[in-house]
C-alpha atoms as a PDB file:
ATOM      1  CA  UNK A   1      22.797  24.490   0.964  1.00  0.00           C
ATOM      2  CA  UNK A   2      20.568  24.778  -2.113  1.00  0.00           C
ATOM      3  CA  UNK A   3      16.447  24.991  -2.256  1.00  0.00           C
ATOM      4  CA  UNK A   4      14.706  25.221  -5.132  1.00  0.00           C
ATOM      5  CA  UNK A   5      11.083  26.843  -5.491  1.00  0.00           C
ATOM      6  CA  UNK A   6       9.501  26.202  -8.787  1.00  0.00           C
ATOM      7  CA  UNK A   7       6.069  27.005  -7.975  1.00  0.00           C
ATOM      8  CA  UNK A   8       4.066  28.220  -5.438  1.00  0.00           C
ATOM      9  CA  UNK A   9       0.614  26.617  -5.110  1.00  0.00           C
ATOM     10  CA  UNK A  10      -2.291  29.353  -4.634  1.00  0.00           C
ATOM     11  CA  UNK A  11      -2.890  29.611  -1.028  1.00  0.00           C
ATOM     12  CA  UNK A  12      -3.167  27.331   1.652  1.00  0.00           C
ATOM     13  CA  UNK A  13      -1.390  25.103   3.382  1.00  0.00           C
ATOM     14  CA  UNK A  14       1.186  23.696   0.614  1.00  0.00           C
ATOM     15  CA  UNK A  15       3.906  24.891  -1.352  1.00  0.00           C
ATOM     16  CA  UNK A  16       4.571  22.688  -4.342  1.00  0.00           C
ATOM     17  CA  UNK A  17       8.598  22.451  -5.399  1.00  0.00           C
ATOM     18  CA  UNK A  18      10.450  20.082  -8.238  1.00  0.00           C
ATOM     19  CA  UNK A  19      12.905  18.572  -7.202  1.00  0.00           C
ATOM     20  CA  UNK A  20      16.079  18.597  -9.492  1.00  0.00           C
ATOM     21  CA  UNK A  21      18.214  16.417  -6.902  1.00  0.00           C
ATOM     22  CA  UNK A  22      18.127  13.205  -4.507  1.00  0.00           C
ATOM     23  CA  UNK A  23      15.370  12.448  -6.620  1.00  0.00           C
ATOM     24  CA  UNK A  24      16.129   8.302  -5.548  1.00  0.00           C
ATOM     25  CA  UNK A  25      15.325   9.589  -1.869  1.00  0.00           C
ATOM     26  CA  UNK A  26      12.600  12.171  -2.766  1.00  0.00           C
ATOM     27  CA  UNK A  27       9.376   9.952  -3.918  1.00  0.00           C
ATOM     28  CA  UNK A  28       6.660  12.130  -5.806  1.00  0.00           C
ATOM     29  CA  UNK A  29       4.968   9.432  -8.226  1.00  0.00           C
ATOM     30  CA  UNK A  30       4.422   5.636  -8.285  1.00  0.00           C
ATOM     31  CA  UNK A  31       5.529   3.506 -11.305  1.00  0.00           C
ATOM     32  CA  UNK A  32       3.792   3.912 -14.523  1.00  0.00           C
ATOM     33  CA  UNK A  33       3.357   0.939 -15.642  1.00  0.00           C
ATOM     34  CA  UNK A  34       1.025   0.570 -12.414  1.00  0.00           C
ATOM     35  CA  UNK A  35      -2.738   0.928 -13.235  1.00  0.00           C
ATOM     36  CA  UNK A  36      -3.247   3.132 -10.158  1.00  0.00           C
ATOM     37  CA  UNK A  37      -2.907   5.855  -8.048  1.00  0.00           C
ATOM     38  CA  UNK A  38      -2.647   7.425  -4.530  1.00  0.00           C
ATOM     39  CA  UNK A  39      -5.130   9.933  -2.966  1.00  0.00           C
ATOM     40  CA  UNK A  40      -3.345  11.844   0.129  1.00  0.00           C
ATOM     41  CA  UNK A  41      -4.829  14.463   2.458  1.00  0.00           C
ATOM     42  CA  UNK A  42      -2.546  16.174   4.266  1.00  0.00           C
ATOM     43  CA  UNK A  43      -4.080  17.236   7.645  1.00  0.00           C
ATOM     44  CA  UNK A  44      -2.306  20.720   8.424  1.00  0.00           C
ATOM     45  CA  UNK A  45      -3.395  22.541  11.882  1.00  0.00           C
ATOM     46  CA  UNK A  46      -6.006  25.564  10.878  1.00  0.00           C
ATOM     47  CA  UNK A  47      -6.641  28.574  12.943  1.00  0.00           C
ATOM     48  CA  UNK A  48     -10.266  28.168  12.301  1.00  0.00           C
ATOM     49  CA  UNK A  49     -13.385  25.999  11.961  1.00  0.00           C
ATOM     50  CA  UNK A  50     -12.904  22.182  12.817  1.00  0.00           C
ATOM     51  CA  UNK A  51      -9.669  21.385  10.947  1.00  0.00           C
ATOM     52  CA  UNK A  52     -11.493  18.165  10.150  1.00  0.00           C
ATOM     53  CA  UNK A  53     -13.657  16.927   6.867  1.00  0.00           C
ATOM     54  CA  UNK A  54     -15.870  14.525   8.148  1.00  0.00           C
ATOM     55  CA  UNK A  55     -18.209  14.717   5.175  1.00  0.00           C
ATOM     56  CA  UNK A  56     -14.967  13.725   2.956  1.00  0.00           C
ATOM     57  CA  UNK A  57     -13.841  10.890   5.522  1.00  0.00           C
ATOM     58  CA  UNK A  58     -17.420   9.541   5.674  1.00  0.00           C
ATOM     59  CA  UNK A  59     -17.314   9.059   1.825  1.00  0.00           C
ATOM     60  CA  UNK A  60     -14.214   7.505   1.985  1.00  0.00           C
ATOM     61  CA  UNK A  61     -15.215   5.046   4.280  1.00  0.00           C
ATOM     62  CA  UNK A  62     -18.225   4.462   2.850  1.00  0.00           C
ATOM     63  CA  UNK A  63     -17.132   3.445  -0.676  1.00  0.00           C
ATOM     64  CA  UNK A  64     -13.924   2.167   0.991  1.00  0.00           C
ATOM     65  CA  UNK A  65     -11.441   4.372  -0.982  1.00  0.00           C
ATOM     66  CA  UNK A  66      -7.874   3.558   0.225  1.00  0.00           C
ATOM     67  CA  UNK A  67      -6.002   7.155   1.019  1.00  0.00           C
ATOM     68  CA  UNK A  68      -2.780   8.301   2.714  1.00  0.00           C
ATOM     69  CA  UNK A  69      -3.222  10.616   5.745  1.00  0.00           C
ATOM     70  CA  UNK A  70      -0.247  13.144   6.537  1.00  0.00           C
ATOM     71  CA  UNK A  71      -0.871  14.157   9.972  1.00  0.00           C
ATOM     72  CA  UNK A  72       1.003  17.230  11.598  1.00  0.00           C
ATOM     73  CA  UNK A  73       1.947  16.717  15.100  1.00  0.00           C
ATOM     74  CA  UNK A  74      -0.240  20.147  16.154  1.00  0.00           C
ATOM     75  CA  UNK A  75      -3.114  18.915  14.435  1.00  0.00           C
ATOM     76  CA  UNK A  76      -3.098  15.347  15.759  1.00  0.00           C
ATOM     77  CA  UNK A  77      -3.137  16.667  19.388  1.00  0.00           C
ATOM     78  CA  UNK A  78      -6.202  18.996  19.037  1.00  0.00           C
ATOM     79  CA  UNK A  79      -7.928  15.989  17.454  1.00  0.00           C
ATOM     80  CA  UNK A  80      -8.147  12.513  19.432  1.00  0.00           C
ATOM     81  CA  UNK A  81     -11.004  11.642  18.900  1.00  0.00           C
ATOM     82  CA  UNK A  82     -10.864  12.173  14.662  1.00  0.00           C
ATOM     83  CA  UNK A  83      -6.930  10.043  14.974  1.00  0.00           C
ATOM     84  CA  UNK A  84      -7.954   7.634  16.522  1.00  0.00           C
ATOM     85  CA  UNK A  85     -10.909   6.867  14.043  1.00  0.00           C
ATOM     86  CA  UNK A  86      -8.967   7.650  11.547  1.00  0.00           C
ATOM     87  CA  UNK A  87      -6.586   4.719  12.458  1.00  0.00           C
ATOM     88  CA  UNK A  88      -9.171   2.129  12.820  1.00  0.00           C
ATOM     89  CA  UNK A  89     -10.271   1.755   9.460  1.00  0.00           C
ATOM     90  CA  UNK A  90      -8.129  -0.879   7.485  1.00  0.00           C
ATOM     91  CA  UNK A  91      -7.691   0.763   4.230  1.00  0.00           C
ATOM     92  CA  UNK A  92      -6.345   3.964   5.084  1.00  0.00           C
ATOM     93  CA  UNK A  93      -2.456   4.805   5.625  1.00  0.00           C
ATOM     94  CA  UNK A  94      -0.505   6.968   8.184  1.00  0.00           C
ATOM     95  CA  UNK A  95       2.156   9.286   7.557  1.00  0.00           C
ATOM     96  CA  UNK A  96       3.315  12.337   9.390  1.00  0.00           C
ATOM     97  CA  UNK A  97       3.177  16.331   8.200  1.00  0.00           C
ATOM     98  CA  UNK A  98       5.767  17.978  10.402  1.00  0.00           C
ATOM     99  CA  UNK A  99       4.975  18.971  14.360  1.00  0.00           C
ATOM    100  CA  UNK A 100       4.142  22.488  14.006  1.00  0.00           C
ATOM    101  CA  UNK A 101       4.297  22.590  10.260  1.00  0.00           C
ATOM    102  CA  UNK A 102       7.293  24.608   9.997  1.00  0.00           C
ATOM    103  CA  UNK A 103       9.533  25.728   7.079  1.00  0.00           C
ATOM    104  CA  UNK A 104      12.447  23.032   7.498  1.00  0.00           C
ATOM    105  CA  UNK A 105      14.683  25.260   5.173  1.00  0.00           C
ATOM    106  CA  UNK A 106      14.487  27.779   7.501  1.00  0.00           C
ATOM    107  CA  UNK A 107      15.591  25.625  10.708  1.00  0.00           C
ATOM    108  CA  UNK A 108      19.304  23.894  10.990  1.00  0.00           C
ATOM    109  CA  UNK A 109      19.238  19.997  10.876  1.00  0.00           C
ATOM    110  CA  UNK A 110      18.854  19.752  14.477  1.00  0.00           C
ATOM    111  CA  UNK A 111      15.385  21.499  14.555  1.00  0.00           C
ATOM    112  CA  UNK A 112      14.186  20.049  11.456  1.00  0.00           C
ATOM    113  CA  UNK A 113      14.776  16.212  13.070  1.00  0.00           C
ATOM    114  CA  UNK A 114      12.828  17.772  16.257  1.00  0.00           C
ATOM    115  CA  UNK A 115       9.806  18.951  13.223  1.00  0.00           C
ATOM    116  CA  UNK A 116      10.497  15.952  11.641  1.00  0.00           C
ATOM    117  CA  UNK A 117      10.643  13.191  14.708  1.00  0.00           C
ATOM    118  CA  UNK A 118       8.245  14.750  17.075  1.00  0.00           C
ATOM    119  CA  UNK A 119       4.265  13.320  15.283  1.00  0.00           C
ATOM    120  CA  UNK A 120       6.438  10.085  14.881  1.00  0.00           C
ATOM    121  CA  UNK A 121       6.700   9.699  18.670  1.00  0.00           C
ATOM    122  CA  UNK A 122       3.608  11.407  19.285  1.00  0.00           C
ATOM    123  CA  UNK A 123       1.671   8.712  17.317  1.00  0.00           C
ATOM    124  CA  UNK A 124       3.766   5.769  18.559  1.00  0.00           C
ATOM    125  CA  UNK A 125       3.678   6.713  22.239  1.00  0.00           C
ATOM    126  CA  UNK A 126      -0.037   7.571  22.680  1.00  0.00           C
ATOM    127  CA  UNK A 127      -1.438   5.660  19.550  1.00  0.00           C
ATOM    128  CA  UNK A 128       0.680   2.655  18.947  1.00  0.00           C
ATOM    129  CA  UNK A 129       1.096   3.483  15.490  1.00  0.00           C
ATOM    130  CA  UNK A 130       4.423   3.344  13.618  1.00  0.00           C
ATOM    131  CA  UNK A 131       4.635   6.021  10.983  1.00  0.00           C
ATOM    132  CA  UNK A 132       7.121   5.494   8.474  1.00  0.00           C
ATOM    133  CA  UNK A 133       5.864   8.154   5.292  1.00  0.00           C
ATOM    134  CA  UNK A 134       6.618  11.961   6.354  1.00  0.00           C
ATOM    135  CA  UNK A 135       5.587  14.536   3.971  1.00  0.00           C
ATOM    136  CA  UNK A 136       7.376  17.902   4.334  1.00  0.00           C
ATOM    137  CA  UNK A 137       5.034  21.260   5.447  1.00  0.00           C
ATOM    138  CA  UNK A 138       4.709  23.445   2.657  1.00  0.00           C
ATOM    139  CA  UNK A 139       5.952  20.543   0.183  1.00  0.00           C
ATOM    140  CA  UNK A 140       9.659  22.364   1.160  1.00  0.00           C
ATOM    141  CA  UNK A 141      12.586  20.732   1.935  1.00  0.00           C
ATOM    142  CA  UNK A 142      16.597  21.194   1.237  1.00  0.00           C
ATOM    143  CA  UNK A 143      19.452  18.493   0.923  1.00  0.00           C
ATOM    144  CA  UNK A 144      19.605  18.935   4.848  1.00  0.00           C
ATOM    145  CA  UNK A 145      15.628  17.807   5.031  1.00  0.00           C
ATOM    146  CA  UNK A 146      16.490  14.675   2.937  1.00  0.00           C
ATOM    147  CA  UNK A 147      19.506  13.728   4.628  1.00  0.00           C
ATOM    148  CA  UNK A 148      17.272  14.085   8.169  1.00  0.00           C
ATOM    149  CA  UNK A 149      14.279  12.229   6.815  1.00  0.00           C
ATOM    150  CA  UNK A 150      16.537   9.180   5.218  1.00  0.00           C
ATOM    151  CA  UNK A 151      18.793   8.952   8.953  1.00  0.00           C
ATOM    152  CA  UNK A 152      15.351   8.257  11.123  1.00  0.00           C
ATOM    153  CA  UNK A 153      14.183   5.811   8.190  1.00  0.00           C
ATOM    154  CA  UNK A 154      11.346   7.655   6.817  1.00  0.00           C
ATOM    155  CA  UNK A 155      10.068   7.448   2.816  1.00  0.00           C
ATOM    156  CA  UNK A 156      10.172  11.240   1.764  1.00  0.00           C
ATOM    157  CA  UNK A 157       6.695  11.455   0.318  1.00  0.00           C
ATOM    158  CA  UNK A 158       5.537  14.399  -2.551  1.00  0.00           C
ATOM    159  CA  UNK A 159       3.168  14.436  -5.111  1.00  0.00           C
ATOM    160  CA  UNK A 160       3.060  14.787  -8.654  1.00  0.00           C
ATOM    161  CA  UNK A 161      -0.834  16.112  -9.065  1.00  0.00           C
ATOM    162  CA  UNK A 162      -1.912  19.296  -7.704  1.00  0.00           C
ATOM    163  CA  UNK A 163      -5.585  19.593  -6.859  1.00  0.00           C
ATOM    164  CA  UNK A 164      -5.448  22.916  -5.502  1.00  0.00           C
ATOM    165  CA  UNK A 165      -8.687  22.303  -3.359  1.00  0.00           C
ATOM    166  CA  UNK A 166      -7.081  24.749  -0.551  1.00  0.00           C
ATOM    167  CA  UNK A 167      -7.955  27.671  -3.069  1.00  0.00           C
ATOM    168  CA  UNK A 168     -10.716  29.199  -2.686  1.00  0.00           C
ATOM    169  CA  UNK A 169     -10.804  30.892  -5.946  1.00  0.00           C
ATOM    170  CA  UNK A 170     -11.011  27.091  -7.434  1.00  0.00           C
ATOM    171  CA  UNK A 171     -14.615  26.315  -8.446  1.00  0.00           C
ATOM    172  CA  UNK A 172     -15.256  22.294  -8.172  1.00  0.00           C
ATOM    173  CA  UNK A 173     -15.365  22.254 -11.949  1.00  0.00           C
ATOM    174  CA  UNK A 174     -12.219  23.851 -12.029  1.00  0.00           C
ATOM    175  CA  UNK A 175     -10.629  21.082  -9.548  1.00  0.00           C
ATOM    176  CA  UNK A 176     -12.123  18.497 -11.671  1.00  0.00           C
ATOM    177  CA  UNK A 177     -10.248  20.042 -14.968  1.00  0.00           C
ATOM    178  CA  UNK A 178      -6.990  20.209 -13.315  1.00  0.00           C
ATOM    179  CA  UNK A 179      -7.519  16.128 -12.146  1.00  0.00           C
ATOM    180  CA  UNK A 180      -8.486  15.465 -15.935  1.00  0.00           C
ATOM    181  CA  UNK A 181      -5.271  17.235 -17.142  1.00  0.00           C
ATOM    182  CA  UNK A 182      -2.769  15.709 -14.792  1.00  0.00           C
ATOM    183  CA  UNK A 183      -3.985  12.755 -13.047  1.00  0.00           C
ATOM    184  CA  UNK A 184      -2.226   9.208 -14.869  1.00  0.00           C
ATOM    185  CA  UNK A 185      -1.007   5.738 -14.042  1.00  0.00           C
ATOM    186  CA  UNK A 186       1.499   6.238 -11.087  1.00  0.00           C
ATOM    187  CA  UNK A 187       0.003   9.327  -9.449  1.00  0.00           C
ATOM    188  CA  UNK A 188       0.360  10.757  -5.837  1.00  0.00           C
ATOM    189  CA  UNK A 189      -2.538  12.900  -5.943  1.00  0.00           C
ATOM    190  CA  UNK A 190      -2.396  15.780  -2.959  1.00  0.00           C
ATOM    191  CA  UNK A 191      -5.574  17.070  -1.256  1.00  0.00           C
ATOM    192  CA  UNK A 192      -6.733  18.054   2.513  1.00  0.00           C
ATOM    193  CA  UNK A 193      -8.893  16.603   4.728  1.00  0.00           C
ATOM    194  CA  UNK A 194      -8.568  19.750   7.484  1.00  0.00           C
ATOM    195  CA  UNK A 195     -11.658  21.648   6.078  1.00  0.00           C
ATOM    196  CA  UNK A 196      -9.721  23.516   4.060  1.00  0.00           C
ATOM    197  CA  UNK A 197     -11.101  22.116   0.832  1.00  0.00           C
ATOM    198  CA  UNK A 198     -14.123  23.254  -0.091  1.00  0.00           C
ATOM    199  CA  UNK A 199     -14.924  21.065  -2.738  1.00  0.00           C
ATOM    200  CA  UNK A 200     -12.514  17.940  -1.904  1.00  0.00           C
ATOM    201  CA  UNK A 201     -15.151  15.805  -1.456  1.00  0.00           C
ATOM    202  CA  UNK A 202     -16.738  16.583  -5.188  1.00  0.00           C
ATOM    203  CA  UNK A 203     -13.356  16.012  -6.254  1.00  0.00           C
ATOM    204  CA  UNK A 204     -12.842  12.868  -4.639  1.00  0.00           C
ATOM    205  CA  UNK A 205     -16.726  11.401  -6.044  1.00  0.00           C
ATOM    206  CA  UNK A 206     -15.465  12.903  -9.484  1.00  0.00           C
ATOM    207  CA  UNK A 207     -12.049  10.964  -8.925  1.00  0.00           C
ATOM    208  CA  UNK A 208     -14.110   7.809  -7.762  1.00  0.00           C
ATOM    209  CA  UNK A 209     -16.866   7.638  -9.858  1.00  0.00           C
ATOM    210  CA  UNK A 210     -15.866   9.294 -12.940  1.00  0.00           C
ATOM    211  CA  UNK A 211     -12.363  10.037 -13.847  1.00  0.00           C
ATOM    212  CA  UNK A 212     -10.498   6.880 -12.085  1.00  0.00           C
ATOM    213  CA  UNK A 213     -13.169   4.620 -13.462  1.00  0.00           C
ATOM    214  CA  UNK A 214     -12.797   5.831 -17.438  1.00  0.00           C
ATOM    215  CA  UNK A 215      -8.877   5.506 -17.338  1.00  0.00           C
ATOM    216  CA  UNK A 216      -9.291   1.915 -15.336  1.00  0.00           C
ATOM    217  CA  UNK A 217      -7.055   3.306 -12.621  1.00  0.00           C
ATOM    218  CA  UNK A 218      -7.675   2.036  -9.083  1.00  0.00           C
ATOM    219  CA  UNK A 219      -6.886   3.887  -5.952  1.00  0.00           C
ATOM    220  CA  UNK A 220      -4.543   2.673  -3.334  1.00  0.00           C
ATOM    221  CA  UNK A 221      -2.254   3.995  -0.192  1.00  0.00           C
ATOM    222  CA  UNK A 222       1.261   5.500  -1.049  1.00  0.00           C
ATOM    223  CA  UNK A 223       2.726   2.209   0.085  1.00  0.00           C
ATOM    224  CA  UNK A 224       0.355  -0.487  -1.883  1.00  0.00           C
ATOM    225  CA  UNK A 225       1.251   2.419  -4.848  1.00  0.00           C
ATOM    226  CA  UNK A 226       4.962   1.934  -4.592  1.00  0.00           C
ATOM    227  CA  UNK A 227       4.867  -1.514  -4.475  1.00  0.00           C
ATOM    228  CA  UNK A 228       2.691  -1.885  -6.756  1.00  0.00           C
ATOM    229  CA  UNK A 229       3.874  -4.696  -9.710  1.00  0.00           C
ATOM    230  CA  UNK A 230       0.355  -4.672 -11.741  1.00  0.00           C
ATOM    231  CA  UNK A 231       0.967  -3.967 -15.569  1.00  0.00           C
ATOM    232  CA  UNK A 232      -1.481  -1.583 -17.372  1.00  0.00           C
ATOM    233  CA  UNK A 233      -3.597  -3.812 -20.281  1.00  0.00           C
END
């Protein structure tokens, strides 16, 4: 059974890996010839504060910014109230982040369907909601974790820009460089919306009113991203 680190992302709640196999089943980018990309926020359980960004959300809605949630099972259950908002406004996406984010490598296939499968019922039996994106906790995964994710019919969801606003150490400025560097047509851009970010919200206003605007990139969901048949000018 192979897993492959390649880097390890600050601190935080995600560990960033490259893939070097089932890359057809592992998505971490859109096409490039899209003129677009995808902001996620992974939504990770936190031992303290309120695990929830309302200042970023309210932005979001505000300027109605399409974004990809990845919601862990733990975090969805300490947070009704934020969920079920969350799921009533028509330009945001739904994916799951694990139960209790756990290390899947760690677990055998049987407990990483249970990490895997549990939000999915959780959403659909108390929410209604059909999640078919799951993002792995930690960003790590094996050839077990793929084969698990593709049997319930899940897209295997990554990213391909780190913004690194878990860090503390990262200045906004800093956040903003690292967007300018890596951030093209195609890109699945990961960020939090748990609190952990100090700054995600100046990134995202930077991303919104600055950065996407100059490179005529538009945001959308993971989905509308994949799917996506516009042609750059």
């Amino acid at each position: 059974m192979s897993f492959r680190r390649t880097l390890i992302l600050l601190t935080g709640c995600l560990l960033l890996l490259a893939p070097d196999y089932a890359l057809s089943q592992v998505i971490t980018s859109g096409p490039t010839s899209c003129p677009a990309v995808a902001l996620t926020f992974d939504l990770c359980p936190v031992r303290g504060g309120s695990g929830y960004d309302q200042a970023l959300i309210d932005y979001l809605v505000e300027h109605k910014i399409p974004a990809t949630f990845f919601m862990s099972g733990k975090w969805a259950a300490k947070h009704d109230d934020a969920v079920k908002s969350l799921l009533q406004i028509p330009f945001f996406e739904h994916g799951t982040h694990g139960d209790v984010h756990a290390h899947l490598p760690m677990h055998p296939p049987d407990e990483q369907k249970q990490e895997v499968l549990a939000p999915v019922r959780f959403l659909k039996a108390k929410y209604g909601h059909d999640a078919t994106l799951f993002r792995p906790p930690y960003g790590e995964y094996n050839d077990d974790s793929v084969h698990v994710v593709k049997a319930l019919g899940l897209r295997f969801i990554l990213w391909n820009v780190v913004s690194g606003d878990p860090d503390p150490a990262l200045t906004a400025q800093q956040i903003n460089g690292r967007l300018t560097r890596l951030v093209k047509r195609g890109s699945i851009i990961v960020m939090h919306a748990n609190g952990k970010g100090k700054h995600t919200r100046e990134a995202v206003e930077y991303l919104s009113e600055q950065l996407l605007p100059q490179r005529r990139l538009t945001p959308m969901t993971v989905s509308e991203l994949l799917a996506c048949k516009q042609k750059a000018p």
